[in-house]
PDB file of N, CA and C in Angstrom:
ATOM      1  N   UNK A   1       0.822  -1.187   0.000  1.00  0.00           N
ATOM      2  CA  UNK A   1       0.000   0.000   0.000  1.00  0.00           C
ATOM      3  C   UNK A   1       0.866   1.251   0.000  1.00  0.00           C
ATOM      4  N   UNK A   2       1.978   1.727   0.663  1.00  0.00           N
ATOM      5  CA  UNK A   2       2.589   2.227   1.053  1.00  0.00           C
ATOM      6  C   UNK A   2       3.202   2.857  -0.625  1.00  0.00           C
ATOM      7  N   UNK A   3       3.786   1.739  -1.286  1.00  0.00           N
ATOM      8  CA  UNK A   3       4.358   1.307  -2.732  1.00  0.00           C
ATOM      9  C   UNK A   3       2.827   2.391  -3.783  1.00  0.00           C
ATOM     10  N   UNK A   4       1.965   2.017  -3.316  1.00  0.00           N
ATOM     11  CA  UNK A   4       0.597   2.299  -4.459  1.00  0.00           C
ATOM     12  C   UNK A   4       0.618   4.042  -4.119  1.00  0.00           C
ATOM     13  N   UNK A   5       0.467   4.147  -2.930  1.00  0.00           N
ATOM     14  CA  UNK A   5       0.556   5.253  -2.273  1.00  0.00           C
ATOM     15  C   UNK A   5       1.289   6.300  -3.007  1.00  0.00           C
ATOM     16  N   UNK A   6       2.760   5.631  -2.558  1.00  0.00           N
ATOM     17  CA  UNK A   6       3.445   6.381  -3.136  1.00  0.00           C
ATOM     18  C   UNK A   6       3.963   7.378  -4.797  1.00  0.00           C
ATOM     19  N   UNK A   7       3.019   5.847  -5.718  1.00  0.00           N
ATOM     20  CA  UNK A   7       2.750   5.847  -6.894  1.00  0.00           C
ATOM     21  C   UNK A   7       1.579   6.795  -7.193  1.00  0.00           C
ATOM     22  N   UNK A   8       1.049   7.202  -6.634  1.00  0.00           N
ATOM     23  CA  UNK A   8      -0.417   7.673  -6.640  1.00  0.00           C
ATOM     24  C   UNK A   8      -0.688   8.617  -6.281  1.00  0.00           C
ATOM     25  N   UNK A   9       0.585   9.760  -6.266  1.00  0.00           N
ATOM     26  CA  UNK A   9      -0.207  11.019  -5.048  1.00  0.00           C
ATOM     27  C   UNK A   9      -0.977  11.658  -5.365  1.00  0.00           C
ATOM     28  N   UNK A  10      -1.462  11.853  -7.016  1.00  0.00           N
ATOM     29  CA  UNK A  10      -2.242  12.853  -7.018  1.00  0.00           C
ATOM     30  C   UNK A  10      -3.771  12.073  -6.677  1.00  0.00           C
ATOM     31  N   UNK A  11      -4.010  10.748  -6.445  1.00  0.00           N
ATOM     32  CA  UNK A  11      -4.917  10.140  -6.444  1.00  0.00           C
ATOM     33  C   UNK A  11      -6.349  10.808  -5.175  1.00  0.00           C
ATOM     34  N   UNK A  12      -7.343  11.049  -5.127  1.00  0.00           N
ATOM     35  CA  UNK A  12      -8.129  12.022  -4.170  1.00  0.00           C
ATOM     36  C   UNK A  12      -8.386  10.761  -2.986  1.00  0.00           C
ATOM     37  N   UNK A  13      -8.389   9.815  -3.400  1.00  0.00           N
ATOM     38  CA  UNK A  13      -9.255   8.484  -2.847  1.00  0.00           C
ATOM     39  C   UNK A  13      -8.466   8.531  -1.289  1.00  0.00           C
ATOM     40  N   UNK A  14      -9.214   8.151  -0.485  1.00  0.00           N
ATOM     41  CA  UNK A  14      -8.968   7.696   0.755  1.00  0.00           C
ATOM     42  C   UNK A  14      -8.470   6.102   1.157  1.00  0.00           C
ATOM     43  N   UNK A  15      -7.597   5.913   1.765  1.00  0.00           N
ATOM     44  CA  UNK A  15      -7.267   4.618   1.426  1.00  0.00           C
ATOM     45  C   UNK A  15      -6.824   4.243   3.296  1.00  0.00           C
ATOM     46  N   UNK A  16      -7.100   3.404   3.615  1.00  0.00           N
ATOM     47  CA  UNK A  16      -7.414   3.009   4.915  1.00  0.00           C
ATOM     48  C   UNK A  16      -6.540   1.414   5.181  1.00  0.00           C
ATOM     49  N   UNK A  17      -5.818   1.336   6.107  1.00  0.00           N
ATOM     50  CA  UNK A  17      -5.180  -0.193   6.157  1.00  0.00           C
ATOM     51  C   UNK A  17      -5.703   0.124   7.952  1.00  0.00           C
ATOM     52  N   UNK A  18      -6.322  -0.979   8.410  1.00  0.00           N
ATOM     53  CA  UNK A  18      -7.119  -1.147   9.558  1.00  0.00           C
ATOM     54  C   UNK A  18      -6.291  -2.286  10.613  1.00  0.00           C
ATOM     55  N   UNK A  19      -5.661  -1.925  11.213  1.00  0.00           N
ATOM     56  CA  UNK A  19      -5.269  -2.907  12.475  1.00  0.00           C
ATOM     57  C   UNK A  19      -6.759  -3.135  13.735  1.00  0.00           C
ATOM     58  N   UNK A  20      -7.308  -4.069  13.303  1.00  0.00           N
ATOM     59  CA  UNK A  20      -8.748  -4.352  14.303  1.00  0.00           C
ATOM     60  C   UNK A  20      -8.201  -4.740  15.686  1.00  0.00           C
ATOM     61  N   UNK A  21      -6.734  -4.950  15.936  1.00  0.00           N
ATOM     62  CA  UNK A  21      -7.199  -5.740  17.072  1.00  0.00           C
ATOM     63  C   UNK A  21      -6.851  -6.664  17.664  1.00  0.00           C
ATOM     64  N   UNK A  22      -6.720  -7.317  18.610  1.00  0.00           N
ATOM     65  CA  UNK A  22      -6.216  -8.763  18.654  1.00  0.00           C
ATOM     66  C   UNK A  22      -8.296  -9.055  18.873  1.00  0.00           C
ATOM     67  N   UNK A  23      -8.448 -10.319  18.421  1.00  0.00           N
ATOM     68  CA  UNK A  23     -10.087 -10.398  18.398  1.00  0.00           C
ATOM     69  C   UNK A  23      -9.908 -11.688  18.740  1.00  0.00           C
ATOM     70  N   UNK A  24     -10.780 -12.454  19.606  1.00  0.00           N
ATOM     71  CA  UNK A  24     -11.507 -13.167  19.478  1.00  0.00           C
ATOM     72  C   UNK A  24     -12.136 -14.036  18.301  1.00  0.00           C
ATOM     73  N   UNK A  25     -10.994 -14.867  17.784  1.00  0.00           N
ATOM     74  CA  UNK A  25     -12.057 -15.450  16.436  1.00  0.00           C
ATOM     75  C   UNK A  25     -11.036 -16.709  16.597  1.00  0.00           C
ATOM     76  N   UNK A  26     -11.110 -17.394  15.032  1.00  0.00           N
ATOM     77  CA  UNK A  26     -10.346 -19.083  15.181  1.00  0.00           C
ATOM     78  C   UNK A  26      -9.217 -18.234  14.841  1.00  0.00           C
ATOM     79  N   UNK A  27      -8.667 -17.324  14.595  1.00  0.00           N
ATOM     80  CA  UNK A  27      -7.418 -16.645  13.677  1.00  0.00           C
ATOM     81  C   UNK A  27      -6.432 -16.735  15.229  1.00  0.00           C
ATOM     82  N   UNK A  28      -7.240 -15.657  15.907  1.00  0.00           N
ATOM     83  CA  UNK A  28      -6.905 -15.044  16.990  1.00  0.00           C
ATOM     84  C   UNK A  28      -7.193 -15.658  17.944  1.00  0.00           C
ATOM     85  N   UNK A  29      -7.977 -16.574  18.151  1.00  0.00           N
ATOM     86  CA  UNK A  29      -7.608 -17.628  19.416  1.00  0.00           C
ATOM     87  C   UNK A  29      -8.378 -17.173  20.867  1.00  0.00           C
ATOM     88  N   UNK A  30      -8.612 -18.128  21.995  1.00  0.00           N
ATOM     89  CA  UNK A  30      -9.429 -17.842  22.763  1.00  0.00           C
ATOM     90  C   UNK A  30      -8.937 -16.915  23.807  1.00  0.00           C
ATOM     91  N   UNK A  31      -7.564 -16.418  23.390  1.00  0.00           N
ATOM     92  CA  UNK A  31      -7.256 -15.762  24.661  1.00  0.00           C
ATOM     93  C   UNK A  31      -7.161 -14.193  24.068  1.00  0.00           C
ATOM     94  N   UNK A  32      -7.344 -13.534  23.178  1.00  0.00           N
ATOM     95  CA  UNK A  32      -7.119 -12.675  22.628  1.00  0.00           C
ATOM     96  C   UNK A  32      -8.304 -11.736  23.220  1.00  0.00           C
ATOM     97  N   UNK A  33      -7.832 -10.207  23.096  1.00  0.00           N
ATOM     98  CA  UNK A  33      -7.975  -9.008  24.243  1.00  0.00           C
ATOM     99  C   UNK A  33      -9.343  -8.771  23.772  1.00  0.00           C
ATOM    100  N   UNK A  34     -10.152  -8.843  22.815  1.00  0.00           N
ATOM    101  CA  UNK A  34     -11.573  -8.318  22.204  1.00  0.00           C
ATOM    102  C   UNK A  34     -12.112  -9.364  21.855  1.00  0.00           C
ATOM    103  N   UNK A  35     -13.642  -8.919  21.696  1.00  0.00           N
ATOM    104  CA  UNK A  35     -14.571 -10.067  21.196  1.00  0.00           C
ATOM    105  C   UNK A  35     -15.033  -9.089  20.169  1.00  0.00           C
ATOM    106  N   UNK A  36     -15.486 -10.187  18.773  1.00  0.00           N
ATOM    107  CA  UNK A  36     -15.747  -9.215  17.888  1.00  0.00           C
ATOM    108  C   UNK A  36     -16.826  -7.883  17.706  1.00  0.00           C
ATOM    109  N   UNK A  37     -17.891  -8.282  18.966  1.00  0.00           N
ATOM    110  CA  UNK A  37     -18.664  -7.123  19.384  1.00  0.00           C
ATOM    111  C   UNK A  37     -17.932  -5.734  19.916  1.00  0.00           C
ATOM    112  N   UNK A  38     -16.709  -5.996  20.538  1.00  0.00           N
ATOM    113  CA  UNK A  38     -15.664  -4.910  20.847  1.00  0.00           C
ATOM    114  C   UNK A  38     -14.977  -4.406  19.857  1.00  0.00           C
ATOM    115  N   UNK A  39     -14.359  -4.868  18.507  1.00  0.00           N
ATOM    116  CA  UNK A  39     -13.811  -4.592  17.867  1.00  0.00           C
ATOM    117  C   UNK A  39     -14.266  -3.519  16.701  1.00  0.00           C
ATOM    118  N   UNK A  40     -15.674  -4.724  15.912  1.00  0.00           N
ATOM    119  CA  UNK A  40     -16.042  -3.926  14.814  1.00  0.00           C
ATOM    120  C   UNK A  40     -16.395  -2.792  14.700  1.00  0.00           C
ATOM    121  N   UNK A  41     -17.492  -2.611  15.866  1.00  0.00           N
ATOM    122  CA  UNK A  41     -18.316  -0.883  15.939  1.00  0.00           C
ATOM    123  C   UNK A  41     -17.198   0.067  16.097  1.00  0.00           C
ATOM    124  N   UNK A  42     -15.935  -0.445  16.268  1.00  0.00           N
ATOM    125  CA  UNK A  42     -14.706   0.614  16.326  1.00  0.00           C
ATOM    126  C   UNK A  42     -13.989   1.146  15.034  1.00  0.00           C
ATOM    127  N   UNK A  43     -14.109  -0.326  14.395  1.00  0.00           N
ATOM    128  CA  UNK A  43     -13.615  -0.203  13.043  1.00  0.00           C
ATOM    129  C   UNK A  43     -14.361   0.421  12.292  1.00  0.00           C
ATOM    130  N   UNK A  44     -15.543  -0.103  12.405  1.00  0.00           N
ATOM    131  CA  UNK A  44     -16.901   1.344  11.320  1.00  0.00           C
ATOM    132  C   UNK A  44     -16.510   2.612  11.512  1.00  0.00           C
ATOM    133  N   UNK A  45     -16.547   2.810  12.882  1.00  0.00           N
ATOM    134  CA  UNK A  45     -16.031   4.411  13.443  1.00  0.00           C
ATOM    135  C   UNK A  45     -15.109   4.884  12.969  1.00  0.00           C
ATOM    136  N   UNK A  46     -13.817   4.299  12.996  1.00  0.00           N
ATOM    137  CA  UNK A  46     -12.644   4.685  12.510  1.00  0.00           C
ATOM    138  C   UNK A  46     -12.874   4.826  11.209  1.00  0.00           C
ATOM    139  N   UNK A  47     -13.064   4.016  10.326  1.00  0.00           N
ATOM    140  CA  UNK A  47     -13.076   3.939   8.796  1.00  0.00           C
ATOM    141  C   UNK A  47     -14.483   4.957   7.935  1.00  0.00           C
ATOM    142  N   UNK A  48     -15.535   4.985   8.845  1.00  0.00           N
ATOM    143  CA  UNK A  48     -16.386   6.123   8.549  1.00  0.00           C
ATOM    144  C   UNK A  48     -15.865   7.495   9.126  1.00  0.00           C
ATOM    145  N   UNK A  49     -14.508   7.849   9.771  1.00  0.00           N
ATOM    146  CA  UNK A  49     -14.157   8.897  10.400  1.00  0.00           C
ATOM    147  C   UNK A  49     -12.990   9.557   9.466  1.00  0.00           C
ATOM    148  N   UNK A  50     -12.760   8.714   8.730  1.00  0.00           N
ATOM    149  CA  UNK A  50     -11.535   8.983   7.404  1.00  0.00           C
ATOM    150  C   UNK A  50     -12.359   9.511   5.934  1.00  0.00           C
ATOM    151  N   UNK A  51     -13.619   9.292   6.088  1.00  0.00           N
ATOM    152  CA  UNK A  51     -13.868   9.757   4.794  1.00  0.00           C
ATOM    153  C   UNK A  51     -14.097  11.071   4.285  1.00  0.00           C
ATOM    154  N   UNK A  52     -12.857  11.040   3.392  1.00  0.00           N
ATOM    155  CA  UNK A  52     -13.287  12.690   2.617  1.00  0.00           C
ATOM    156  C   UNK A  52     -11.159  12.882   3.028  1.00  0.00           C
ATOM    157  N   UNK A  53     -11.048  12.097   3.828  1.00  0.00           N
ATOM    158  CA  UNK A  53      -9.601  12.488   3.925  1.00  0.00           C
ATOM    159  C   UNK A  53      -8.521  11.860   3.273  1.00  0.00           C
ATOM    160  N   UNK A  54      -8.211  12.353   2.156  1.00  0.00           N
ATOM    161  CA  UNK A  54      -7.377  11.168   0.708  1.00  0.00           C
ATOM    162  C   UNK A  54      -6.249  11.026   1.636  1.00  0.00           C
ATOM    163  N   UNK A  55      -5.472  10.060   0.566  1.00  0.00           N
ATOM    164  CA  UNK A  55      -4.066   9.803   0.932  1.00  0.00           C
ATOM    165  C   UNK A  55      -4.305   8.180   1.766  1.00  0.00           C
ATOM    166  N   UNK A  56      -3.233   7.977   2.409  1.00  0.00           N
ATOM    167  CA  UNK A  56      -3.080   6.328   3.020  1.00  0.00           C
ATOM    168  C   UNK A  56      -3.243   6.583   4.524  1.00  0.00           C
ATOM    169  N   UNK A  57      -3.829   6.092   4.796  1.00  0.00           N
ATOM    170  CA  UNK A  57      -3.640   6.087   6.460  1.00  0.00           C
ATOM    171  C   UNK A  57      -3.943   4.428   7.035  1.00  0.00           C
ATOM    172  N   UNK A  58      -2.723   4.583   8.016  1.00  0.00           N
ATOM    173  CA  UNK A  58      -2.665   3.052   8.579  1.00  0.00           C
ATOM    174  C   UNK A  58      -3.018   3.022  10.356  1.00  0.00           C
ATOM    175  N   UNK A  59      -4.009   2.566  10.751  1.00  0.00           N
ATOM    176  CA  UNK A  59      -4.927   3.346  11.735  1.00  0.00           C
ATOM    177  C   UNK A  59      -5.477   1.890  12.598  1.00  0.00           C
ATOM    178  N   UNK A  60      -5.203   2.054  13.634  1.00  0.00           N
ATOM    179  CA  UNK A  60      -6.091   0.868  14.477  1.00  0.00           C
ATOM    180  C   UNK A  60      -7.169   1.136  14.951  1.00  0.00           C
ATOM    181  N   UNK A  61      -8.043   0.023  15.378  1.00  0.00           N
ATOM    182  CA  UNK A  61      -9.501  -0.221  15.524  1.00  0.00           C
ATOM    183  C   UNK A  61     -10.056   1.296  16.529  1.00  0.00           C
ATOM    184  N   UNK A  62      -9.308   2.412  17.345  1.00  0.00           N
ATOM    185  CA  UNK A  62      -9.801   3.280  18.014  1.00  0.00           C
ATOM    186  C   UNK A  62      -9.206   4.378  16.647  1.00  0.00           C
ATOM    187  N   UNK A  63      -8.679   4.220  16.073  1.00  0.00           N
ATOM    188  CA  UNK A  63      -8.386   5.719  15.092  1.00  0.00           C
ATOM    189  C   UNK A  63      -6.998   5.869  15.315  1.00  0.00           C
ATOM    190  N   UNK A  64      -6.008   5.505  16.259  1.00  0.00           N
ATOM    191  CA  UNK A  64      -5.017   5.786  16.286  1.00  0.00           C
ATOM    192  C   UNK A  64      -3.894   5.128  15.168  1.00  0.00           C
ATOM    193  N   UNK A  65      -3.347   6.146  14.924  1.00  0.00           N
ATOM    194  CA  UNK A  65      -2.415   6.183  13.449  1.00  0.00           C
ATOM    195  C   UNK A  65      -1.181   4.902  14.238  1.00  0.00           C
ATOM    196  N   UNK A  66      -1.345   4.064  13.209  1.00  0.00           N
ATOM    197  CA  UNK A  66       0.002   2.713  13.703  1.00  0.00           C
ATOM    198  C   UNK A  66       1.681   3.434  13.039  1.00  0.00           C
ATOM    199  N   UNK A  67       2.189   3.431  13.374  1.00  0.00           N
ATOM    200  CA  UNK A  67       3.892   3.052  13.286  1.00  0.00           C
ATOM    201  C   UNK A  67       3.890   2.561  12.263  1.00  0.00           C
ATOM    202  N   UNK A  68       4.517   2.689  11.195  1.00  0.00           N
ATOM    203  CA  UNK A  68       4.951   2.122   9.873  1.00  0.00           C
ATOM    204  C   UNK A  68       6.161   0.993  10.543  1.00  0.00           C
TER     205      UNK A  68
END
């Protein structure tokens, strides 16, 4: 993404890479910090809270921008 990104600046589009989480699922296993009722309504939030704002943003399940 980072690569497309970079290729792309004049591009308007909003582009979103979502860290949800450690969750609760078969991926993530029974000991993991969220259940997916904790996770998603965060991720809507976050990802409906980016729109209209182009460029890449790499953002976990509360909105906070991750560390490349």
């Amino acid at each position: 993404m980072r690569s497309f990104a970079a290729r792309h600046t004049d591009d308007p589009r909003t582009l979103v890479l979502m860290a949800p989480g450690w969750v609760r699922t078969d991926l993530g296993g029974p000991k993991a910090r969220l259940s997916i009722e904790e996770s998603i309504p965060n991720v809507v939030k976050t990802i409906d809270a980016q729109k209209g704002k182009p460029g890449l943003h790499y953002l976990d399940y509360l909105g906070r921008t991750v560390p490349w």
